[in-house]
N, C-alpha and C. Protein backbone atom coordinates (compact mmCIF):
# COMPACT_ATOMS: atom_id res chain seq x y z
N UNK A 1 -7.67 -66.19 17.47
CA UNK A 1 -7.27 -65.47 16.27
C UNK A 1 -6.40 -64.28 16.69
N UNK A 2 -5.14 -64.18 15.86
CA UNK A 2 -4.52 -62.95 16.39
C UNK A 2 -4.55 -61.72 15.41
N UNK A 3 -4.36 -60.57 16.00
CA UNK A 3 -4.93 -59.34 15.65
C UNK A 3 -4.50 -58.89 14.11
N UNK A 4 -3.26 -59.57 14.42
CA UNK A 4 -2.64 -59.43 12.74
C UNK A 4 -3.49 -59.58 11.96
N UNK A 5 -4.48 -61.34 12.21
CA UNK A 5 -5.42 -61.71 11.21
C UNK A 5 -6.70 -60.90 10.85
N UNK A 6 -7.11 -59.97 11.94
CA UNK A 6 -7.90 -59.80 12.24
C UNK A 6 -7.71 -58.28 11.39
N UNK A 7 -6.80 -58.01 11.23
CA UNK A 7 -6.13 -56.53 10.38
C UNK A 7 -6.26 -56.75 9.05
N UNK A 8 -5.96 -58.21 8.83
CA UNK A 8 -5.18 -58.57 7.38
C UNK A 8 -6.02 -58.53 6.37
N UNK A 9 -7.08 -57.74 5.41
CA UNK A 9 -7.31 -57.45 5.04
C UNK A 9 -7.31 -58.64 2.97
N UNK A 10 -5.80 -59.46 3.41
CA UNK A 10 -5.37 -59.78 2.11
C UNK A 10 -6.69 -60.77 1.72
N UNK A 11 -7.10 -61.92 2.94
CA UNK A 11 -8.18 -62.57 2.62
C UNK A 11 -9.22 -62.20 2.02
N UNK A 12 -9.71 -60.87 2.51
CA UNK A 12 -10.82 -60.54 1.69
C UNK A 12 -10.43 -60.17 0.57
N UNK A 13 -9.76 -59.47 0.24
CA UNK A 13 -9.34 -58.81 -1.07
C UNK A 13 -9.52 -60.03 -2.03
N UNK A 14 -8.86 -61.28 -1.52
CA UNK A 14 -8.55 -61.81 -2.62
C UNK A 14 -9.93 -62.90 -2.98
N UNK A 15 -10.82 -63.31 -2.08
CA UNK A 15 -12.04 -63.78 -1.98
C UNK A 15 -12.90 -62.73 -2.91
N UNK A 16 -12.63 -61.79 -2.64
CA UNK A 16 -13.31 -60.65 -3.65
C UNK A 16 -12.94 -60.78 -5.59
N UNK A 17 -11.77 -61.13 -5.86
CA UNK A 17 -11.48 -61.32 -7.02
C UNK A 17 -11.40 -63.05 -7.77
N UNK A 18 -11.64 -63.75 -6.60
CA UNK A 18 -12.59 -65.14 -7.27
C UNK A 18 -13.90 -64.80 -7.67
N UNK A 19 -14.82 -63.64 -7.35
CA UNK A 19 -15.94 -63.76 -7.75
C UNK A 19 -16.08 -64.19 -9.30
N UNK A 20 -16.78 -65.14 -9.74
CA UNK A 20 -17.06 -65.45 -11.24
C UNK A 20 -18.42 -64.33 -11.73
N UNK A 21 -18.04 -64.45 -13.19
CA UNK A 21 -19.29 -63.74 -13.97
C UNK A 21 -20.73 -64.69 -13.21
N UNK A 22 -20.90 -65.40 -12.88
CA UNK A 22 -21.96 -65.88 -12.83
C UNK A 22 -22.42 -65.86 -11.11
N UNK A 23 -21.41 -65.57 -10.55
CA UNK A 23 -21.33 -65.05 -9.02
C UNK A 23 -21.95 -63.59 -9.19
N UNK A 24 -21.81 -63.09 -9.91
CA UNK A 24 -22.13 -61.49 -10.19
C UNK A 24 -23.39 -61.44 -10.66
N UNK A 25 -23.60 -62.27 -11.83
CA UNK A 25 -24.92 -62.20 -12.53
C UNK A 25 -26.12 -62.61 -11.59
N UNK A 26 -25.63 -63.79 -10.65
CA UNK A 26 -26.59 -64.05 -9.92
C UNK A 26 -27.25 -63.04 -8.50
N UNK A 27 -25.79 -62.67 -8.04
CA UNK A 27 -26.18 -61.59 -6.87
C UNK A 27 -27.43 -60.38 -7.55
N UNK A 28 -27.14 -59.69 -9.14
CA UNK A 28 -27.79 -58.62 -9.61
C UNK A 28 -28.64 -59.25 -9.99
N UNK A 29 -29.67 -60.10 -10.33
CA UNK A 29 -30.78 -60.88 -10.76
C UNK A 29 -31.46 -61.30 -9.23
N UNK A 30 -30.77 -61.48 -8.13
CA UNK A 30 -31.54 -61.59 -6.60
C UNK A 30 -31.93 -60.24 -6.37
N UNK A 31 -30.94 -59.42 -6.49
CA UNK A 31 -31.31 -57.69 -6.00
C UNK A 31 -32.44 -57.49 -7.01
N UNK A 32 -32.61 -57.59 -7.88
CA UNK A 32 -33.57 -57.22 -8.87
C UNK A 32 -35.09 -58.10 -8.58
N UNK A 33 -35.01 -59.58 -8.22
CA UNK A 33 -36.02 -59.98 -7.84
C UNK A 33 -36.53 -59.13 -6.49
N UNK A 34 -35.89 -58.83 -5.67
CA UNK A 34 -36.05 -58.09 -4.53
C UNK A 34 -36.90 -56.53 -4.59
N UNK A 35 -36.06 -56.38 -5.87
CA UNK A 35 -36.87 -54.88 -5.94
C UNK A 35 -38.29 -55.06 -6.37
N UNK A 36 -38.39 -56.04 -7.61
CA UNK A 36 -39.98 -56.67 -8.00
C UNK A 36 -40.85 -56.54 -7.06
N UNK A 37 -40.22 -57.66 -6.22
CA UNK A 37 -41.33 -57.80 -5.43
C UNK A 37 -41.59 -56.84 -4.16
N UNK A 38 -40.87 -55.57 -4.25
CA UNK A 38 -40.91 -54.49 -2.94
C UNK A 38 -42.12 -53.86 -3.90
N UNK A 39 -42.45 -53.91 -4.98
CA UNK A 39 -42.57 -53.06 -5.88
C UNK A 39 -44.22 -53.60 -6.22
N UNK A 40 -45.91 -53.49 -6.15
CA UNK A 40 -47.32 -54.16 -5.84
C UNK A 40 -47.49 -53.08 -7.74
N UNK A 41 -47.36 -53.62 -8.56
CA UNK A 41 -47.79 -52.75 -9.82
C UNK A 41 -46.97 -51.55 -10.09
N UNK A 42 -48.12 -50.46 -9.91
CA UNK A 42 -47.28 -49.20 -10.10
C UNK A 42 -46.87 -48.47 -8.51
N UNK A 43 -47.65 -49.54 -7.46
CA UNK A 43 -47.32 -48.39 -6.24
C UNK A 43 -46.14 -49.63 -5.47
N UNK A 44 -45.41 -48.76 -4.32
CA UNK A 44 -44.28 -48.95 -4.00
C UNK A 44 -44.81 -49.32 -2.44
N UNK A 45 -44.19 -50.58 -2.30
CA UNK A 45 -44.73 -51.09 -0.71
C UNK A 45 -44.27 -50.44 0.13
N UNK A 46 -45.93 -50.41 1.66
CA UNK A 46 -45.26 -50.10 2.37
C UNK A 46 -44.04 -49.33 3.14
N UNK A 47 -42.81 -50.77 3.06
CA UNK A 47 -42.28 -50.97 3.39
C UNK A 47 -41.21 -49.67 2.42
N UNK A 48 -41.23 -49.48 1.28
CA UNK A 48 -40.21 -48.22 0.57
C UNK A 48 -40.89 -47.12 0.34
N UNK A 49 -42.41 -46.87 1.33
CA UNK A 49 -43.14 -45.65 1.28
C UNK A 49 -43.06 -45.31 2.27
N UNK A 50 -42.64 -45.75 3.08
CA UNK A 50 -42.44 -44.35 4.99
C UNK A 50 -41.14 -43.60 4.29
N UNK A 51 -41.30 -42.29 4.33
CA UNK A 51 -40.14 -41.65 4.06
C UNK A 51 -39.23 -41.60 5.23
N UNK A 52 -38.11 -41.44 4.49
CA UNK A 52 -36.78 -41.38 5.62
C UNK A 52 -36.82 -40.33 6.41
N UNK A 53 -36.34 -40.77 7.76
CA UNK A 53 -36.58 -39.42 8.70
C UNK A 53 -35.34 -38.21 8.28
N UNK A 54 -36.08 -37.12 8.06
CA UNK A 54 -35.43 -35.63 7.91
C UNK A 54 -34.08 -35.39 8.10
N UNK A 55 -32.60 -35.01 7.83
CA UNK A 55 -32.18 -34.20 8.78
C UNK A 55 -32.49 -32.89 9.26
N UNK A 56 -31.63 -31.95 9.52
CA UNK A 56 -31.82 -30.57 10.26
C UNK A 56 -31.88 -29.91 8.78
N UNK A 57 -32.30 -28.88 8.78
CA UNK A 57 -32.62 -27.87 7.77
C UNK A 57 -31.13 -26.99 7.94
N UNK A 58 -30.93 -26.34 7.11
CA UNK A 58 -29.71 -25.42 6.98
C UNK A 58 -29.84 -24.13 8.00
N UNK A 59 -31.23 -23.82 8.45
CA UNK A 59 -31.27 -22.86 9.54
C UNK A 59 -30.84 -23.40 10.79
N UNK A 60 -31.36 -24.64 11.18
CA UNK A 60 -31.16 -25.47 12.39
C UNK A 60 -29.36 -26.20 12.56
N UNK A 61 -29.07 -26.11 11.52
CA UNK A 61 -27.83 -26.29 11.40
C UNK A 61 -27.08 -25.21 12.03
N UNK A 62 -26.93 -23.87 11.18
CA UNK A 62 -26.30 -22.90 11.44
C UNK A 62 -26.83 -22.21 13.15
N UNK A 63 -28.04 -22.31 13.56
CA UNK A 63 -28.14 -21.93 14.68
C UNK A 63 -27.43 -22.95 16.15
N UNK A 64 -27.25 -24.57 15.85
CA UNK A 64 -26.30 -25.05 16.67
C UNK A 64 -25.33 -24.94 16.18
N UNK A 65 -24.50 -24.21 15.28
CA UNK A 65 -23.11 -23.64 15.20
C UNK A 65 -23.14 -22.54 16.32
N UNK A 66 -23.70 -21.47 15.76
CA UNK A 66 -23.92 -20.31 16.46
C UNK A 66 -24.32 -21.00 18.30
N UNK A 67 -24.74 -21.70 18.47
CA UNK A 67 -25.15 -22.13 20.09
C UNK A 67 -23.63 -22.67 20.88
N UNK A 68 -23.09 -23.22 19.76
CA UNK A 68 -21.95 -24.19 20.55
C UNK A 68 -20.47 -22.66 20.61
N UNK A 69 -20.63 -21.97 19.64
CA UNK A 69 -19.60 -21.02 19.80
C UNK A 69 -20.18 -20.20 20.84
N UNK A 70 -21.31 -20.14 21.34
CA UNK A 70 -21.45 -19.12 22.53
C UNK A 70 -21.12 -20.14 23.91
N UNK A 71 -21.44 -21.23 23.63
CA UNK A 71 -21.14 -22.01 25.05
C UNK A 71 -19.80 -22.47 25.18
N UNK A 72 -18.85 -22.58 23.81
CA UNK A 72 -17.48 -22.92 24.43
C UNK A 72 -16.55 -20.94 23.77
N UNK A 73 -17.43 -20.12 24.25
CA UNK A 73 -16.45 -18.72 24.03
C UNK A 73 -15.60 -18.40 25.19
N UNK A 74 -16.44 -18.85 26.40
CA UNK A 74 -15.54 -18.65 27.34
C UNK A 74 -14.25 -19.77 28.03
N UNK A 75 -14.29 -20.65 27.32
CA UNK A 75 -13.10 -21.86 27.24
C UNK A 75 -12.35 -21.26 26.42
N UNK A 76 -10.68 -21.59 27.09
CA UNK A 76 -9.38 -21.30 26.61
C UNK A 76 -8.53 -22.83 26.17
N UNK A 77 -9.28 -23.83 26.07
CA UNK A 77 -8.32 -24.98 25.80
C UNK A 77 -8.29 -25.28 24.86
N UNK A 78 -7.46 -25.97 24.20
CA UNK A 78 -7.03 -26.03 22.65
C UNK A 78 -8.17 -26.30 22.08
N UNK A 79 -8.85 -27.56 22.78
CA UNK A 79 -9.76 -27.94 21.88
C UNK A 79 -10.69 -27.06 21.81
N UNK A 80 -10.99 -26.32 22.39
CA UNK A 80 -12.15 -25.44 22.47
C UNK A 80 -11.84 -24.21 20.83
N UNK A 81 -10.47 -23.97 21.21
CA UNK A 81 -10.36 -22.86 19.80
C UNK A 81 -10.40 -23.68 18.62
N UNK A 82 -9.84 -24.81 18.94
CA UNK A 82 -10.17 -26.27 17.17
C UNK A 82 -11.27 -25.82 16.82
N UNK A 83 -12.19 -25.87 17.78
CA UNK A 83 -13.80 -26.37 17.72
C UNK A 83 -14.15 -25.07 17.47
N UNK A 84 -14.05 -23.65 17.71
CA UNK A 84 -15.04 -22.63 17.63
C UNK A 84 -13.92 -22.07 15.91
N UNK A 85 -12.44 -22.42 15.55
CA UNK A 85 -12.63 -22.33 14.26
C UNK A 85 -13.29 -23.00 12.85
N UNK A 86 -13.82 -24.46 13.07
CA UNK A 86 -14.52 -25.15 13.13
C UNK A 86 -15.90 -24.84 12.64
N UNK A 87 -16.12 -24.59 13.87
CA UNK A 87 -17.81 -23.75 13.68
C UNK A 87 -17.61 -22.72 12.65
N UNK A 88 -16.95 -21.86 13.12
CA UNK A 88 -16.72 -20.73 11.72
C UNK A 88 -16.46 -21.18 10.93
N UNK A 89 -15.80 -21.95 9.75
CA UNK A 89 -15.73 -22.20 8.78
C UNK A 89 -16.95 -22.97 8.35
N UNK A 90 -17.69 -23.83 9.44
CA UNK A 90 -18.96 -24.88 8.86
C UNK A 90 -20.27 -23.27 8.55
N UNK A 91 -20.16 -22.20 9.60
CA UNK A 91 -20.42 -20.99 8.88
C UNK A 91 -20.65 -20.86 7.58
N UNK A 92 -19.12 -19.98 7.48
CA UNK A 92 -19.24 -19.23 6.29
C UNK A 92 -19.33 -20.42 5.02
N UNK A 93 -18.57 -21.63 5.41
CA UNK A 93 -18.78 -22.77 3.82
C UNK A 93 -20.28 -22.70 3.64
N UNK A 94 -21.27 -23.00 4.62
CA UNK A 94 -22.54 -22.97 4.19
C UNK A 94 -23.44 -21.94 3.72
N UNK A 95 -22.76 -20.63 4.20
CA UNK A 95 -23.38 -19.41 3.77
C UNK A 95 -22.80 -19.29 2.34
N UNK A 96 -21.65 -19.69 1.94
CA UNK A 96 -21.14 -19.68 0.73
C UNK A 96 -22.09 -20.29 -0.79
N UNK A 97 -22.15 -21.89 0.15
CA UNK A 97 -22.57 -22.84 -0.70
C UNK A 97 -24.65 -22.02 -1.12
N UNK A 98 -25.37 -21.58 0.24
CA UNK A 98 -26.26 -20.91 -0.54
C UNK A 98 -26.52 -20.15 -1.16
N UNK A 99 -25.17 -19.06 -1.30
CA UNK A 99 -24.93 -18.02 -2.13
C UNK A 99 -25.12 -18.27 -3.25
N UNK A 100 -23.80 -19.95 -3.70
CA UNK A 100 -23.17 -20.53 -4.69
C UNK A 100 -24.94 -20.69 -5.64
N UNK A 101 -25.98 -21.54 -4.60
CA UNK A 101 -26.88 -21.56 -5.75
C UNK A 101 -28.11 -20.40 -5.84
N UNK A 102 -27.85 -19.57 -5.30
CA UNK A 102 -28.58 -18.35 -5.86
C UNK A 102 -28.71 -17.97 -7.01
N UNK A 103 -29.33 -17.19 -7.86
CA UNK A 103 -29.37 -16.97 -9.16
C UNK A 103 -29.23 -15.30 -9.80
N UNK A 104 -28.56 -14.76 -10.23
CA UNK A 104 -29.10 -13.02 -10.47
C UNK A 104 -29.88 -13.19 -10.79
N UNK A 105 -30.77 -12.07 -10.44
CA UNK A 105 -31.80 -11.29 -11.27
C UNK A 105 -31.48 -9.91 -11.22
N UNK A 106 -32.47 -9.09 -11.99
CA UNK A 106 -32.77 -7.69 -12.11
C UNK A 106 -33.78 -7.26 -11.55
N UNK A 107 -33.74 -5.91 -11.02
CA UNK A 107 -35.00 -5.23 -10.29
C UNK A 107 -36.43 -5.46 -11.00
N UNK A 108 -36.16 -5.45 -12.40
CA UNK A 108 -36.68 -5.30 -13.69
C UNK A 108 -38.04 -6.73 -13.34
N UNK A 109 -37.10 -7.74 -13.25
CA UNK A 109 -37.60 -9.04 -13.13
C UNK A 109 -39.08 -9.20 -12.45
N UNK A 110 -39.09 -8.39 -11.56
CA UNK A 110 -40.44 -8.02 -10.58
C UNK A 110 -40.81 -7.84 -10.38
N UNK A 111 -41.47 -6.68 -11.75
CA UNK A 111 -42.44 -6.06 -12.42
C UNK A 111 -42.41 -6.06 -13.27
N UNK A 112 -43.78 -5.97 -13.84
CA UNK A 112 -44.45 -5.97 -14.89
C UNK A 112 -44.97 -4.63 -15.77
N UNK A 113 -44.72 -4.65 -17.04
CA UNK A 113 -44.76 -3.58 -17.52
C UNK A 113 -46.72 -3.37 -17.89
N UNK A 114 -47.36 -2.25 -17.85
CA UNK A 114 -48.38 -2.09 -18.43
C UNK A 114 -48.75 -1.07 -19.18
């Protein structure tokens, strides 16, 4: 097979727009039997009850920002300044974005009158 084919993209596309209504109806009626039966009454098998493993928390985040700009501060190569403006902006966007959902309040708010 040559790479062209292997690029060419047109086959699928167009295998994609033979799908019939009943090509469709049937795929969403399998997914749906699928979910049924993941699904023992009201509780959820197993198998869709291990929760997904975690990512990093927004502290653990920002502290390997802060780690990688101290270990490439003393590098002068391009990539190194890409990367430590980089870090600063993954910074301040995230300090932004928790700002963004903060809420006002008033001093007022946090006491109680008697």
């Amino acid at each position: 097979m040559a790479l062209t084919e292997l690029l060419n993209l047109a086959m699928e596309t167009h295998n994609m727009y033979e799908a019939s209504d009943e090509d469709i109806f049937t795929a969403v009626m399998d997914a749906k039997k699928v979910r049924e039966m993941n699904t023992e009454g009201d509780e959820v098998s197993n198998d869709l009850a291990v929760p997904a493993e975690l990512g990093p928390t927004c502290k653990e985040a920002l502290q390997a920002s802060l780690l990688l700009q101290e270990f490439i501060s003393d590098m002068d190569s391009p990539f190194a300044c890409n990367l430590e403006v980089m870090l600063c902006s993954f910074g301040h966007r995230t300090r932004v974005l928790s700002m963004q959902g903060m809420e006002n309040s008033k001093i007022t708010d946090y006491f109680t009158r008697e």
